[in-house]
N, C-alpha and C. Protein backbone atom coordinates (compact mmCIF):
# COMPACT_ATOMS: atom_id res chain seq x y z
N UNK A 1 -27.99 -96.32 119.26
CA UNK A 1 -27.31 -95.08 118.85
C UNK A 1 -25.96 -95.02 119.52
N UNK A 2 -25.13 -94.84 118.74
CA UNK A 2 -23.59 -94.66 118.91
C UNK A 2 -22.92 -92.97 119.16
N UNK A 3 -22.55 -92.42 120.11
CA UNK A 3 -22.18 -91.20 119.82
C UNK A 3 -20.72 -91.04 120.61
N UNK A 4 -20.04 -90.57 120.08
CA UNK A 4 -18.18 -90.64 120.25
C UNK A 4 -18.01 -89.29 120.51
N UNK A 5 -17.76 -88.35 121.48
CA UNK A 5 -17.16 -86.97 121.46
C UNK A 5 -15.55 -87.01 121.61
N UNK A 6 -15.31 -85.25 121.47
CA UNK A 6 -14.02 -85.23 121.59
C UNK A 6 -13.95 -84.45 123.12
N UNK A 7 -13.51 -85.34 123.87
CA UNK A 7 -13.04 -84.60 125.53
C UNK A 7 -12.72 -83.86 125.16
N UNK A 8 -11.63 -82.76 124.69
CA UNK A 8 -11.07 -81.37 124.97
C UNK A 8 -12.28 -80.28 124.26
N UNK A 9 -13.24 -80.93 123.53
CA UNK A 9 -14.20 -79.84 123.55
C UNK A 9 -14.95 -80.10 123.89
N UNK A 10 -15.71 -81.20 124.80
CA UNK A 10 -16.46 -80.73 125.64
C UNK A 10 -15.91 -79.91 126.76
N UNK A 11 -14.64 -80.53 127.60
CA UNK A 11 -14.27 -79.53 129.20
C UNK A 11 -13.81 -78.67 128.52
N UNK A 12 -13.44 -78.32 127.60
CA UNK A 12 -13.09 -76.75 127.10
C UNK A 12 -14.81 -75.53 127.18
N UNK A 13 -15.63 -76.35 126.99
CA UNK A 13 -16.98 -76.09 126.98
C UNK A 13 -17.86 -75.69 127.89
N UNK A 14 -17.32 -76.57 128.60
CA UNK A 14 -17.98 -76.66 130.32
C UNK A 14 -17.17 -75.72 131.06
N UNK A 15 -16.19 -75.53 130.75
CA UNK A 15 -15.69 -74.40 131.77
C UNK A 15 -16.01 -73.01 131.02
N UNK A 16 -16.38 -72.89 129.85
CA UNK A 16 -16.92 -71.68 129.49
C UNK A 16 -18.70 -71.61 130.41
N UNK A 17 -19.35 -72.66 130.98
CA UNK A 17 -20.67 -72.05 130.86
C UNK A 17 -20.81 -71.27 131.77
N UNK A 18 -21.99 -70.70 131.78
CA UNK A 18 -22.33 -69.55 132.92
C UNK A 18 -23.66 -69.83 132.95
N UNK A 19 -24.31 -70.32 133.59
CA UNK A 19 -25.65 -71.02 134.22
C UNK A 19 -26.51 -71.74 133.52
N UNK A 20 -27.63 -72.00 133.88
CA UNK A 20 -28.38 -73.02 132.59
C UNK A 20 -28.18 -73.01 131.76
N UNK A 21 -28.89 -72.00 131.31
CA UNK A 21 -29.42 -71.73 129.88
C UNK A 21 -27.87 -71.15 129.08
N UNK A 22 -27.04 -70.42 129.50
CA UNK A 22 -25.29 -70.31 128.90
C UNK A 22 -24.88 -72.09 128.75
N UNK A 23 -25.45 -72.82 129.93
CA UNK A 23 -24.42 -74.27 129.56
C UNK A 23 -25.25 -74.60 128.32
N UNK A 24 -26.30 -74.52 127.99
CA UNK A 24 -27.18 -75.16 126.98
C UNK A 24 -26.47 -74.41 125.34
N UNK A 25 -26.60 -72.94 125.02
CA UNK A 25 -26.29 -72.43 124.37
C UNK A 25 -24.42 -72.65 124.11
N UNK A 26 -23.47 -72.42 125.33
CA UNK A 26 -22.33 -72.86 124.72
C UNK A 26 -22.14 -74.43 124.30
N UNK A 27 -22.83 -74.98 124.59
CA UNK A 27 -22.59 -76.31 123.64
C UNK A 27 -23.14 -76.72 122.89
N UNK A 28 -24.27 -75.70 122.38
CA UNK A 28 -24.61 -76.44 121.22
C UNK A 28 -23.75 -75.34 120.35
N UNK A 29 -23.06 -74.49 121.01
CA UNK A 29 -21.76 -73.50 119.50
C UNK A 29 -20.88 -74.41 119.76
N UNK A 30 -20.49 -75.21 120.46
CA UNK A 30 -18.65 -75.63 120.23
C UNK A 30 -19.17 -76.86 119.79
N UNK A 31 -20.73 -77.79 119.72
CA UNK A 31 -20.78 -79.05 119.37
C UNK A 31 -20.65 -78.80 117.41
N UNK A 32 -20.87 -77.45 117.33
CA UNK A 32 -21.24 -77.08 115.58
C UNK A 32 -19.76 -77.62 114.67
N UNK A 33 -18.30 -77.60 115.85
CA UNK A 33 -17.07 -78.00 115.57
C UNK A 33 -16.52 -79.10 115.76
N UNK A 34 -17.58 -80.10 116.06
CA UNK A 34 -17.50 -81.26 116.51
C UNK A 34 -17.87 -82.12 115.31
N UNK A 35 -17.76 -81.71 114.14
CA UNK A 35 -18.44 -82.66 113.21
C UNK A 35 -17.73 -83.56 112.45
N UNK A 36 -16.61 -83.40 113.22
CA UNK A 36 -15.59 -84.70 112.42
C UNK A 36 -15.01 -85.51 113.81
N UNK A 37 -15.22 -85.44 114.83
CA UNK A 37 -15.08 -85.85 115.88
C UNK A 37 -16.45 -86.46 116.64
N UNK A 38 -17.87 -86.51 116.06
CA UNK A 38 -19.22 -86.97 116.26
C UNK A 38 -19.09 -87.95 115.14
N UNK A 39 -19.52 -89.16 115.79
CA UNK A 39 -20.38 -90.58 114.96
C UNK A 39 -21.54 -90.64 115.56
N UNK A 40 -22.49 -91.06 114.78
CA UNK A 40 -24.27 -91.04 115.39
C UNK A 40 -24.68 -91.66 114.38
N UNK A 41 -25.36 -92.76 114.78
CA UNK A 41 -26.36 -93.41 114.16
C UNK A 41 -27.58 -93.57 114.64
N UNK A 42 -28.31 -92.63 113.93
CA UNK A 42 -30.20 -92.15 114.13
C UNK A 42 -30.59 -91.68 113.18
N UNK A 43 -31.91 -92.01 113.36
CA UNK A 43 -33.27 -91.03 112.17
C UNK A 43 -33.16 -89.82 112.32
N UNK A 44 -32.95 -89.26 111.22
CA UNK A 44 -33.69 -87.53 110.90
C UNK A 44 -34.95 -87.68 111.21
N UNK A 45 -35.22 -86.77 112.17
CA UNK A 45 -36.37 -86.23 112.49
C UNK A 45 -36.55 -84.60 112.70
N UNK A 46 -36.79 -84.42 111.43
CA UNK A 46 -37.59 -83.22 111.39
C UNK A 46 -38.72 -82.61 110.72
N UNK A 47 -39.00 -81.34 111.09
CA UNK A 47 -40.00 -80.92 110.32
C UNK A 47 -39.99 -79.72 109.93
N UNK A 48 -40.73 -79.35 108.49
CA UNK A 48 -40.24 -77.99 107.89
C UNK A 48 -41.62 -76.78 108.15
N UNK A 49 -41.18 -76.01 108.37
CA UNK A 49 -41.86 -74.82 108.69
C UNK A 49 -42.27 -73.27 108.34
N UNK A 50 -43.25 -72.93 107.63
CA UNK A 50 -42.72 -71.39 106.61
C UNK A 50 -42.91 -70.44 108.14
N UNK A 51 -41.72 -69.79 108.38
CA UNK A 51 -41.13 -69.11 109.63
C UNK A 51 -41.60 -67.67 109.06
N UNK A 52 -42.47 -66.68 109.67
CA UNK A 52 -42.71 -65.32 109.43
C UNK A 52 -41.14 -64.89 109.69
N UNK A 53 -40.44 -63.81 109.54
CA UNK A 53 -39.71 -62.66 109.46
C UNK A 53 -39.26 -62.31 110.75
N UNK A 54 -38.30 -61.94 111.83
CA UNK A 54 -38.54 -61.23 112.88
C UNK A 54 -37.09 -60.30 113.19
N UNK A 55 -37.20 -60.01 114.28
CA UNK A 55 -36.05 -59.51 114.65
C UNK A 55 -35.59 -59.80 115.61
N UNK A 56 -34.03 -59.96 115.73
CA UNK A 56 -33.44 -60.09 117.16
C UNK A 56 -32.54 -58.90 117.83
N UNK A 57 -32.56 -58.71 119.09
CA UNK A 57 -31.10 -57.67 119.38
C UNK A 57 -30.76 -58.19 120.24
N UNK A 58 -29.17 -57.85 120.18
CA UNK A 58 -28.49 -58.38 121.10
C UNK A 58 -26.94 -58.31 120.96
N UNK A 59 -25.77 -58.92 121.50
CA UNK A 59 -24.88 -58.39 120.84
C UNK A 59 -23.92 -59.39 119.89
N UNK A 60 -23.35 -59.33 119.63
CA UNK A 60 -23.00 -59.60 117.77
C UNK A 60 -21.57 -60.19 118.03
N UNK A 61 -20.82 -60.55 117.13
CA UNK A 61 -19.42 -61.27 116.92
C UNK A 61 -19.39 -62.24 115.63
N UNK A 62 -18.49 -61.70 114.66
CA UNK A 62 -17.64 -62.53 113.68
C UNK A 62 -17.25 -63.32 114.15
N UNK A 63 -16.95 -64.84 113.81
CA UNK A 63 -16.55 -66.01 113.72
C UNK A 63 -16.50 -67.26 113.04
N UNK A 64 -15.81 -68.14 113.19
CA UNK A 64 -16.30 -69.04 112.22
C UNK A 64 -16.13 -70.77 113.06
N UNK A 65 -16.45 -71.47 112.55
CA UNK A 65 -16.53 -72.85 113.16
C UNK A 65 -15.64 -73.68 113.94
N UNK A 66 -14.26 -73.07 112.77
CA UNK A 66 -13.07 -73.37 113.38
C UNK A 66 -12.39 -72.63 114.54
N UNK A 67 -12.52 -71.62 114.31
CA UNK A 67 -11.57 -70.65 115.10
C UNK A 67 -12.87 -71.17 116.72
N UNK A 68 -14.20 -71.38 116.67
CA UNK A 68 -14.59 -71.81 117.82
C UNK A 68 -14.08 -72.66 118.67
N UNK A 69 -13.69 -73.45 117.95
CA UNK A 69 -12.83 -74.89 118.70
C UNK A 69 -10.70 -74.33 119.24
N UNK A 70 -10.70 -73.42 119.26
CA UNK A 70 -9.74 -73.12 119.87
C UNK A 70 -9.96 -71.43 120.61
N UNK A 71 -9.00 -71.60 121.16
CA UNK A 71 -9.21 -70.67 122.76
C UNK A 71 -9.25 -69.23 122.19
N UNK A 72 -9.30 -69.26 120.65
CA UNK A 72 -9.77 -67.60 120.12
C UNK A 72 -11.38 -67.57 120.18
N UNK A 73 -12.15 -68.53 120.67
CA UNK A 73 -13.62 -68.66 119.95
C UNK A 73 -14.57 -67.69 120.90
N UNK A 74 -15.24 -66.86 120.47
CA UNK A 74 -15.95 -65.66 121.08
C UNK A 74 -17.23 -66.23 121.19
N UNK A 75 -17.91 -67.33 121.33
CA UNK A 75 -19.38 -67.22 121.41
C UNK A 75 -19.44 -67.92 123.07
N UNK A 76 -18.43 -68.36 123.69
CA UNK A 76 -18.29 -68.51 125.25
C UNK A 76 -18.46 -67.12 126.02
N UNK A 77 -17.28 -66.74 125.65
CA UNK A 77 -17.38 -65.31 126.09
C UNK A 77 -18.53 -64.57 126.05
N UNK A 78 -18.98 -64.41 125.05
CA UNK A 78 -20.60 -63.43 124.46
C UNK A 78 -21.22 -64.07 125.35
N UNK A 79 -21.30 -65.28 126.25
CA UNK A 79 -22.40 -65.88 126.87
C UNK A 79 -22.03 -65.23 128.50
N UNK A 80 -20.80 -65.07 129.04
CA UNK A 80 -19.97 -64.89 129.77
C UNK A 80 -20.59 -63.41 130.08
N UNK A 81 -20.50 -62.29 128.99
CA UNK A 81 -20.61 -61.04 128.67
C UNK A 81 -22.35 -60.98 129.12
N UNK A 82 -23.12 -62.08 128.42
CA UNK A 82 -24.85 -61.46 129.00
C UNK A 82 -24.64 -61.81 130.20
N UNK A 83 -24.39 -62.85 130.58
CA UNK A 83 -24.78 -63.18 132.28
C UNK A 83 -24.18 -61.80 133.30
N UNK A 84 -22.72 -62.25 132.80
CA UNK A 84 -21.81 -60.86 133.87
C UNK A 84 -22.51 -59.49 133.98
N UNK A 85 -22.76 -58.98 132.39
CA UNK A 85 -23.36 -57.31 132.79
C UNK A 85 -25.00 -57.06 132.59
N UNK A 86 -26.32 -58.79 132.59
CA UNK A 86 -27.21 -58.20 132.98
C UNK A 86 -27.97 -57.65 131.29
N UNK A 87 -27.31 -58.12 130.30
CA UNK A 87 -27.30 -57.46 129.04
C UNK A 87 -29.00 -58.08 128.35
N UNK A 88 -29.22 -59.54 128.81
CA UNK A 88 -30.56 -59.77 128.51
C UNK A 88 -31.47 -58.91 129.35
N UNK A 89 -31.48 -57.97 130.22
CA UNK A 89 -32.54 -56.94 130.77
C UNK A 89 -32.02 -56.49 130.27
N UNK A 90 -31.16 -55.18 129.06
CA UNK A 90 -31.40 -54.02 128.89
C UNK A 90 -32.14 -54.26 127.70
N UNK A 91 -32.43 -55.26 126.81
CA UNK A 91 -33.16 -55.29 125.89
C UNK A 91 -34.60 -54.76 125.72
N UNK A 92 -35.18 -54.08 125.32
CA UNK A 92 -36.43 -52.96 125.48
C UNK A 92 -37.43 -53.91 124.46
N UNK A 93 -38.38 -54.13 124.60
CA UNK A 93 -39.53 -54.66 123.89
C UNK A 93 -38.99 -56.16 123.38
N UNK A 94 -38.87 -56.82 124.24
CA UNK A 94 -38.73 -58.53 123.83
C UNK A 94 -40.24 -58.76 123.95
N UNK A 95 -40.26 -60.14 122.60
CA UNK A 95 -41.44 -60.95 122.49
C UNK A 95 -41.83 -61.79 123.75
N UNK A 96 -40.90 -62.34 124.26
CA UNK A 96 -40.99 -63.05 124.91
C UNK A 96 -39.40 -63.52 126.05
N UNK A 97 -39.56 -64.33 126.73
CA UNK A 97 -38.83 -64.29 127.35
C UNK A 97 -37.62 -65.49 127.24
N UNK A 98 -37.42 -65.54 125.96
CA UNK A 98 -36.60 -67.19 125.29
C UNK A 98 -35.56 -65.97 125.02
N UNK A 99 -34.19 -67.12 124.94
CA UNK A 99 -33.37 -66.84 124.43
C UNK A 99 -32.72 -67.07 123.38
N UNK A 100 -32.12 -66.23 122.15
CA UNK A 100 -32.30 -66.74 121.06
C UNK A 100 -30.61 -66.94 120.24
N UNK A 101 -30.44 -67.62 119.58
CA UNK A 101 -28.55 -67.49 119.36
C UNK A 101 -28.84 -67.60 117.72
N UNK A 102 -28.84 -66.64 117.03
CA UNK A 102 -28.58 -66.19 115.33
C UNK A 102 -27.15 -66.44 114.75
N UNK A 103 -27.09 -67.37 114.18
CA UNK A 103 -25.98 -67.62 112.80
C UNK A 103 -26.56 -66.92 111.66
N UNK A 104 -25.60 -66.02 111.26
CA UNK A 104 -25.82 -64.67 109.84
C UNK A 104 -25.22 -64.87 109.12
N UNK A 105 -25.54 -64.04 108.17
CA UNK A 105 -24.09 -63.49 107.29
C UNK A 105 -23.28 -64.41 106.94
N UNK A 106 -23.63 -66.09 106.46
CA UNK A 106 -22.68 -66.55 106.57
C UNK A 106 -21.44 -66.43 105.09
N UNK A 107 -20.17 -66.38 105.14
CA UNK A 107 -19.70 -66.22 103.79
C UNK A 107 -19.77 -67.17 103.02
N UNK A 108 -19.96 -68.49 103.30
CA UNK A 108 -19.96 -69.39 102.50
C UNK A 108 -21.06 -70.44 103.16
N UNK A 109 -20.09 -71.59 103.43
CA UNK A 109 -21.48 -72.34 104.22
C UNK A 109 -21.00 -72.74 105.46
N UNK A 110 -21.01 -74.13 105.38
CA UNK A 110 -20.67 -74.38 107.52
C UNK A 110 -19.16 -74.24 107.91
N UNK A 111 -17.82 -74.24 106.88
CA UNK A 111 -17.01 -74.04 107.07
C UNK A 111 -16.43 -72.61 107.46
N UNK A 112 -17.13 -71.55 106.35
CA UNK A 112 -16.99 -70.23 106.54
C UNK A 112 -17.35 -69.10 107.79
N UNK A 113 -16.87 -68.36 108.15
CA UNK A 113 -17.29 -67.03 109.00
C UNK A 113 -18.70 -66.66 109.16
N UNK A 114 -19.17 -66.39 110.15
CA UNK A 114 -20.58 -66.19 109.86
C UNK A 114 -21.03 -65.06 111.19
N UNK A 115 -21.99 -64.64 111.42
CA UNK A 115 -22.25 -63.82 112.33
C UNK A 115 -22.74 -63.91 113.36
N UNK A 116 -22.38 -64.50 114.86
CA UNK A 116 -23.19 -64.69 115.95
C UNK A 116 -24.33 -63.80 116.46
N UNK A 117 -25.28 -64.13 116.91
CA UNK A 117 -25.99 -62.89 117.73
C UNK A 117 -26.94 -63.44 118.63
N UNK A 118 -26.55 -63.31 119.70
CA UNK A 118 -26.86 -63.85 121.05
C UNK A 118 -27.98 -62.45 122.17
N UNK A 119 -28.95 -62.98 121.68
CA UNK A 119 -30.14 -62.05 122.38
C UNK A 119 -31.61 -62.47 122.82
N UNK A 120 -32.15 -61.14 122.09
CA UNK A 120 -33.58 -61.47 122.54
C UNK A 120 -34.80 -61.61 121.14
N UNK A 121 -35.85 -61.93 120.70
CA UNK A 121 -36.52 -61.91 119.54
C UNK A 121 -37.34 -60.17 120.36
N UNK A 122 -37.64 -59.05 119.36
CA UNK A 122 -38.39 -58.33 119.77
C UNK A 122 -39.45 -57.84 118.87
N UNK A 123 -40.15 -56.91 119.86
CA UNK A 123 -41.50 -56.44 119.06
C UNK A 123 -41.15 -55.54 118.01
N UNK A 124 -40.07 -54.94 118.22
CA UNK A 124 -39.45 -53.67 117.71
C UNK A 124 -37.91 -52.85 117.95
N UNK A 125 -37.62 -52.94 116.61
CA UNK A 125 -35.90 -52.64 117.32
C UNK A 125 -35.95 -50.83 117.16
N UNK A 126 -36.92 -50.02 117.66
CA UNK A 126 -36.24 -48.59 117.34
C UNK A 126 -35.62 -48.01 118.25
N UNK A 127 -35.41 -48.76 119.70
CA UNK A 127 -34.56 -48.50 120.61
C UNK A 127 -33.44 -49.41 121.06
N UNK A 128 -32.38 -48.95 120.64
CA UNK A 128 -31.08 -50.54 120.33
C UNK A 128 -30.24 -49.99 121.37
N UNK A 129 -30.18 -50.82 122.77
CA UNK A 129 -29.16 -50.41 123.42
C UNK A 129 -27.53 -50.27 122.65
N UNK A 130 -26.54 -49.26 123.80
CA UNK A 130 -25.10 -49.01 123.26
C UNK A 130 -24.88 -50.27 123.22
N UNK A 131 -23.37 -50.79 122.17
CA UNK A 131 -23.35 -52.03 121.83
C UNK A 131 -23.88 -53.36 121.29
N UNK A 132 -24.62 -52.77 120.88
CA UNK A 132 -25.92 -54.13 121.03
C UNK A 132 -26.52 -53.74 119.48
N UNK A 133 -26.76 -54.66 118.64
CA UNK A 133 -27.15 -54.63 117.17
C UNK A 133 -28.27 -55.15 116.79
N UNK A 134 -29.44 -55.14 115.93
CA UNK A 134 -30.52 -55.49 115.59
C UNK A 134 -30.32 -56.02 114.47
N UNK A 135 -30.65 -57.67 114.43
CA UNK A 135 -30.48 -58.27 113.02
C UNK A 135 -31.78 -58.97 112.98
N UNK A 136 -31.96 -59.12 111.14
CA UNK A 136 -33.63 -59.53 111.07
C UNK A 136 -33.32 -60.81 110.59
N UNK A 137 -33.92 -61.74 110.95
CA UNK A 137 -34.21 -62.99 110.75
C UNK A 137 -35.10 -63.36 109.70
N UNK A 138 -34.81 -63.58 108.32
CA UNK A 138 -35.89 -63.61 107.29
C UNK A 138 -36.51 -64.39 107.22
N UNK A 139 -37.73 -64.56 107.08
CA UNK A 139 -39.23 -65.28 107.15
C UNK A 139 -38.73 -66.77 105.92
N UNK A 140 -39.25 -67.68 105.61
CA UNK A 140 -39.14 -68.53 104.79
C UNK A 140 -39.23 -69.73 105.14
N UNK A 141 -38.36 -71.03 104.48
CA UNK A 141 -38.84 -72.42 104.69
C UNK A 141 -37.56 -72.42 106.16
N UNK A 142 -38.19 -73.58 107.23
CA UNK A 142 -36.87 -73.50 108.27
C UNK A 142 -37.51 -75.13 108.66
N UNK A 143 -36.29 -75.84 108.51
CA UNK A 143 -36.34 -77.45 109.03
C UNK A 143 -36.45 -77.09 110.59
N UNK A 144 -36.96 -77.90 111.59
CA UNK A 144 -37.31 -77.76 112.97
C UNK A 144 -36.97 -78.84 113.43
N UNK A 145 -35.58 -78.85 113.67
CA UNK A 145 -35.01 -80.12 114.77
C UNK A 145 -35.04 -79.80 115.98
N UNK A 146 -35.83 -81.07 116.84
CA UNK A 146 -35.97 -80.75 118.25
C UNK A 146 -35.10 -81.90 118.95
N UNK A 147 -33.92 -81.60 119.75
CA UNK A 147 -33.74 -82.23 120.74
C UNK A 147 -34.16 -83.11 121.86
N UNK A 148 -33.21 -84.48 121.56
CA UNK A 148 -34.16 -85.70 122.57
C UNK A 148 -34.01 -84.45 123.78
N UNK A 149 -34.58 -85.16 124.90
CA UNK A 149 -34.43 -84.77 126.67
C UNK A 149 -33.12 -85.17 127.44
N UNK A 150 -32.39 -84.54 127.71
CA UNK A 150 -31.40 -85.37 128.42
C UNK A 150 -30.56 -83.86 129.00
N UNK A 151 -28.87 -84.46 128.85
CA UNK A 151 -27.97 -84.09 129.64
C UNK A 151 -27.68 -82.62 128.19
N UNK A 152 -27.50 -81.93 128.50
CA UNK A 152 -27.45 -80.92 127.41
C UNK A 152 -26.04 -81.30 126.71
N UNK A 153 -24.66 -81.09 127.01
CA UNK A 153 -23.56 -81.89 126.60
C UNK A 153 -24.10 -83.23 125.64
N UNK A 154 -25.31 -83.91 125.89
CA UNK A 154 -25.60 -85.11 124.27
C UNK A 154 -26.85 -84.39 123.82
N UNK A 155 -27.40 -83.86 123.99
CA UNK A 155 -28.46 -83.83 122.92
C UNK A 155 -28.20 -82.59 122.40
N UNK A 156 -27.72 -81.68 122.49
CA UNK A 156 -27.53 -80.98 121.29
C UNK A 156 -26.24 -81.00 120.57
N UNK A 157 -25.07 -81.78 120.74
CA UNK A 157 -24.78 -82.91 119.83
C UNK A 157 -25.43 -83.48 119.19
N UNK A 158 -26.06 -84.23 119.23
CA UNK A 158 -26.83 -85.39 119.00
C UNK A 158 -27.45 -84.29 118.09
N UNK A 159 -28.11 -83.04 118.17
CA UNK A 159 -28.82 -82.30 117.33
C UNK A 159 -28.07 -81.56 116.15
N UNK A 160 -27.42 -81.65 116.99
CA UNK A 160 -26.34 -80.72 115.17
C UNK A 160 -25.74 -81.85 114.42
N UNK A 161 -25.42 -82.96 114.81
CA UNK A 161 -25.23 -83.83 113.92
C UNK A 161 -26.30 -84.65 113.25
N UNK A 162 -27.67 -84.85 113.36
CA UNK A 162 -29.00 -84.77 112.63
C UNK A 162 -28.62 -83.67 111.38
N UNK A 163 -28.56 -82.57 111.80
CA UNK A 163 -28.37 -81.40 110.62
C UNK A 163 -27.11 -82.01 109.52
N UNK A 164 -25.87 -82.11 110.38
CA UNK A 164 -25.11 -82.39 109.34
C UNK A 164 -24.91 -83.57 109.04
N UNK A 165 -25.71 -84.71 109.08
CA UNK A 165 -26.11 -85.77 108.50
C UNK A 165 -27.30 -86.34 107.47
N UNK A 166 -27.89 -84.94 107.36
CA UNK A 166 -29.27 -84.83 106.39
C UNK A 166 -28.71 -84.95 105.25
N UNK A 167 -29.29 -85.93 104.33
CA UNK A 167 -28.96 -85.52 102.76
C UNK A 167 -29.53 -84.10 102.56
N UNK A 168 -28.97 -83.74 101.28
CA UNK A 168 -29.20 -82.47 100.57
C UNK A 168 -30.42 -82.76 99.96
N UNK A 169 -31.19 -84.44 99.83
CA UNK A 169 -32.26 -84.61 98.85
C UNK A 169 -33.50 -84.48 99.95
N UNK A 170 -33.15 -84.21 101.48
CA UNK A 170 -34.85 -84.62 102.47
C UNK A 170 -34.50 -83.31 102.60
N UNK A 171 -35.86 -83.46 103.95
CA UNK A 171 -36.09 -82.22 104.42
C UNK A 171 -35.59 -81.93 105.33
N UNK A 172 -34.39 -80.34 105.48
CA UNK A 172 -33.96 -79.96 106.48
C UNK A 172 -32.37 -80.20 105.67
N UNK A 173 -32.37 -80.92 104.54
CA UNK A 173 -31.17 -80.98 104.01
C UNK A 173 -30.03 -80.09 103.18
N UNK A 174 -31.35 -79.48 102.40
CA UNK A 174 -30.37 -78.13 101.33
C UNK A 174 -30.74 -76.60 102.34
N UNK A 175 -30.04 -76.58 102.77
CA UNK A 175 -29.62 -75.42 103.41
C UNK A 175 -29.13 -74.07 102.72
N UNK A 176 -30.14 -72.72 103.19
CA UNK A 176 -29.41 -71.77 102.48
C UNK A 176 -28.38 -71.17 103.23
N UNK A 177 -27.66 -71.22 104.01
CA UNK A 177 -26.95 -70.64 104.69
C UNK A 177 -27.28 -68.73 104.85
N UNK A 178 -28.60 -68.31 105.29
CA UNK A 178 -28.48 -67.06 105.48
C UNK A 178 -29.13 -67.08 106.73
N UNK A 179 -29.70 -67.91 106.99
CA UNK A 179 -30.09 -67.28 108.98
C UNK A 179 -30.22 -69.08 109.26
N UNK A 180 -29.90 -69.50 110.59
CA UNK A 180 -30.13 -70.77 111.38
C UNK A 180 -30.53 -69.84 112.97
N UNK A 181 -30.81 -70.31 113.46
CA UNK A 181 -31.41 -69.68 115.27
C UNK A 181 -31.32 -70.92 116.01
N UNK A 182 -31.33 -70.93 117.08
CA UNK A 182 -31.71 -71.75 118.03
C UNK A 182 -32.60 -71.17 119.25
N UNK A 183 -33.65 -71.62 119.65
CA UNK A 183 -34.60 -71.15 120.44
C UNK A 183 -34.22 -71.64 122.28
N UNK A 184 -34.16 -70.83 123.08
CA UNK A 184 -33.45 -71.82 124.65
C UNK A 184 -34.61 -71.33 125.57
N UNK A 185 -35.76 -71.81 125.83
CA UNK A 185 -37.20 -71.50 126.68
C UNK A 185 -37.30 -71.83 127.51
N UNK A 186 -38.27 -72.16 128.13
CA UNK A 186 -37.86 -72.54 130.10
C UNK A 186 -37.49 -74.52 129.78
N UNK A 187 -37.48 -74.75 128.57
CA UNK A 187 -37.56 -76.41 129.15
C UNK A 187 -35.58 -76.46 128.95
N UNK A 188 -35.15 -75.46 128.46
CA UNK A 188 -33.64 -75.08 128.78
C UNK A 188 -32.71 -74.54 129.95
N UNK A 189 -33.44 -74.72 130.89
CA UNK A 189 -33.27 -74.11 132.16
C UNK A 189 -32.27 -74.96 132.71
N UNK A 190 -33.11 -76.59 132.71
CA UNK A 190 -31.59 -77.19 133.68
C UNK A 190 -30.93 -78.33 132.45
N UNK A 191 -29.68 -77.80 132.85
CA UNK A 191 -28.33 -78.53 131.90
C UNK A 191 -28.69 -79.61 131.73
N UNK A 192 -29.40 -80.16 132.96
CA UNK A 192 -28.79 -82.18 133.40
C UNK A 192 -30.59 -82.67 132.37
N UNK A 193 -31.46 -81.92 131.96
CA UNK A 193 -32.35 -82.22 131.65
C UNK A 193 -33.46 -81.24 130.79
N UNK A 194 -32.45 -81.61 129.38
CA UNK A 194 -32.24 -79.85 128.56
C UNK A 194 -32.91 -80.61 127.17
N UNK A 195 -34.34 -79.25 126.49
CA UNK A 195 -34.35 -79.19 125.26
C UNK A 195 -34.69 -78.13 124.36
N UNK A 196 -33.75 -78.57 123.23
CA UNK A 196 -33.72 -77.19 122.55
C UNK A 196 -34.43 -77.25 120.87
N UNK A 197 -34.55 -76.20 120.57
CA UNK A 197 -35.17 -76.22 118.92
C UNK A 197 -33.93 -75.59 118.22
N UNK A 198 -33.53 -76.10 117.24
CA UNK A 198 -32.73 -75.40 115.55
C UNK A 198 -33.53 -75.56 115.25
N UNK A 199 -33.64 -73.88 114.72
CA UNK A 199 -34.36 -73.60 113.21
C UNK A 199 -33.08 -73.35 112.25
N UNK A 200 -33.11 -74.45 110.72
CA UNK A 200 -32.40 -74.36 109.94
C UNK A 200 -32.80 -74.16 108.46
N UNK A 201 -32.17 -72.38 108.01
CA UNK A 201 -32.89 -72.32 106.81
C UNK A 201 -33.09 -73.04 105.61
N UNK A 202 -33.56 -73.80 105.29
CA UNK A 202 -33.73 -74.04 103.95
C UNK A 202 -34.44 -73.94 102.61
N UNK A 203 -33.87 -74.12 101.59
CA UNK A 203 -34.85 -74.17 100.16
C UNK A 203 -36.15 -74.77 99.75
C-alpha cells in the first residue's frame, strides 16, 4: 500500500487538535479534502448495515470540503469549542459515552456544503442546551468502514479514501448524501494508536 499526503494539511491539522479523541476527529475532517492529494492502493473493505434512526446534539456549522482545507474551515475550531467550554458534559441524556461527528444537509454531494455536527448520540432531545442543535440521523442502508490500527494522521486517511475509491457498482459505493457519522469510542483515545468507524449512507 502506497499512501502520499499533502504536508500543509496535515500540520495545518495537527495544530488544530485538542486531545485524543479532537486529534482523531480533526483529521479525519481535513483528510475528507485530501482527495486529490491521497494515492492508496487497497481493498474495500466494508460492510453494509440497516442503521435504526437516532439522534444527535451538539453544536452545528455550515461548511463545505473546500473551504475546510483553508484557514476559514470551522470543524477545528468546533473541536477547539467542545474541549475549551466542557460542551460534551452539558449534553443531558447521552446513549452512551462515544463521540459522534454528523455530515447533513448536504447540497449536493462531496463537493458541496453540508452540515457539521459534532456531539453526543442521545436518548432524547427534549432538553437542547443554549447553542447546541438536535439533528436526527435517519435509519437505513449505511456501508461500515472500519479503520486499520495505527497512527490516526494514516488511518483515517487511509479510511476516507476507501470511501472515495468505491465504485458506485459495490457496496458502500452509491451514496445518498443525506447523513454519513463517524463513531470516536474509547479505542479513539490515543492518536499514536487510533480506530475509528464511518458510517456512510447508502442506497
Amino acid at each position: 500500500m502506497r499512501v502520499r499526503l499533502n504536508s500543509r494539511v496535515i500540520r495545518t491539522a495537527s495544530q488544530s487538535a485538542v486531545g485524543p479523541a479532537g486529534v482523531a476527529v480533526v483529521m479525519a475532517t481535513f483528510a475528507i479534502v485530501m482527495s486529490s492529494n491521497v494515492r492508496e492502493e487497497t481493498d474495500v473493505n466494508s460492510k453494509t448495515v440497516q442503521q435504526r434512526a437516532f439522534t444527535v446534539v451538539g453544536i452545528a456549522a455550515r461548511t463545505s470540503n473546500a473551504k475546510e482545507g483553508t484557514p476559514e474551515g470551522v470543524i477545528g475550531k468546533q473541536w477547539q469549542r467542545l474541549r475549551k467550554e466542557g460542551l460534551l458534559g452539558e449534553i443531558p441524556n447521552k446513549a452512551d459515552g462515544n463521540i459522534v461527528a454528523v455530515y447533513t444537509e448536504y447540497a449536493s454531494d462531496k463537493d458541496g456544503e453540508y452540515t457539521y455536527v459534532l456531539g453526543a448520540r442521545v436518548t432524547n432531545a427534549k432538553s437542547i442546551p443554549a447553542g447546541m442543535v438536535a439533528k436526527k440521523v435517519p435509519g437505513g442502508r449505511y456501508a461500515v468502514f472500519t479503520s486499520g490500527k495505527g497512527p490516526v494522521q494514516k488511518v483515517v486517511v487511509e479510511m476516507w479514501q476507501r470511501v472515495w475509491t468505491t465504485p458506485k457498482s459495490a457496496p458502500g459505493g452509491d451514496r445518498t448524501y443525506k447523513a454519513d457519522f463517524e463513531v470516536y469510542d474509547e479505542r479513539a483515545q490515543n492518536p499514536a494508536d487510533t480506530v475509528v468507524d464511518l458510517y456512510v449512507g447508502v442506497r
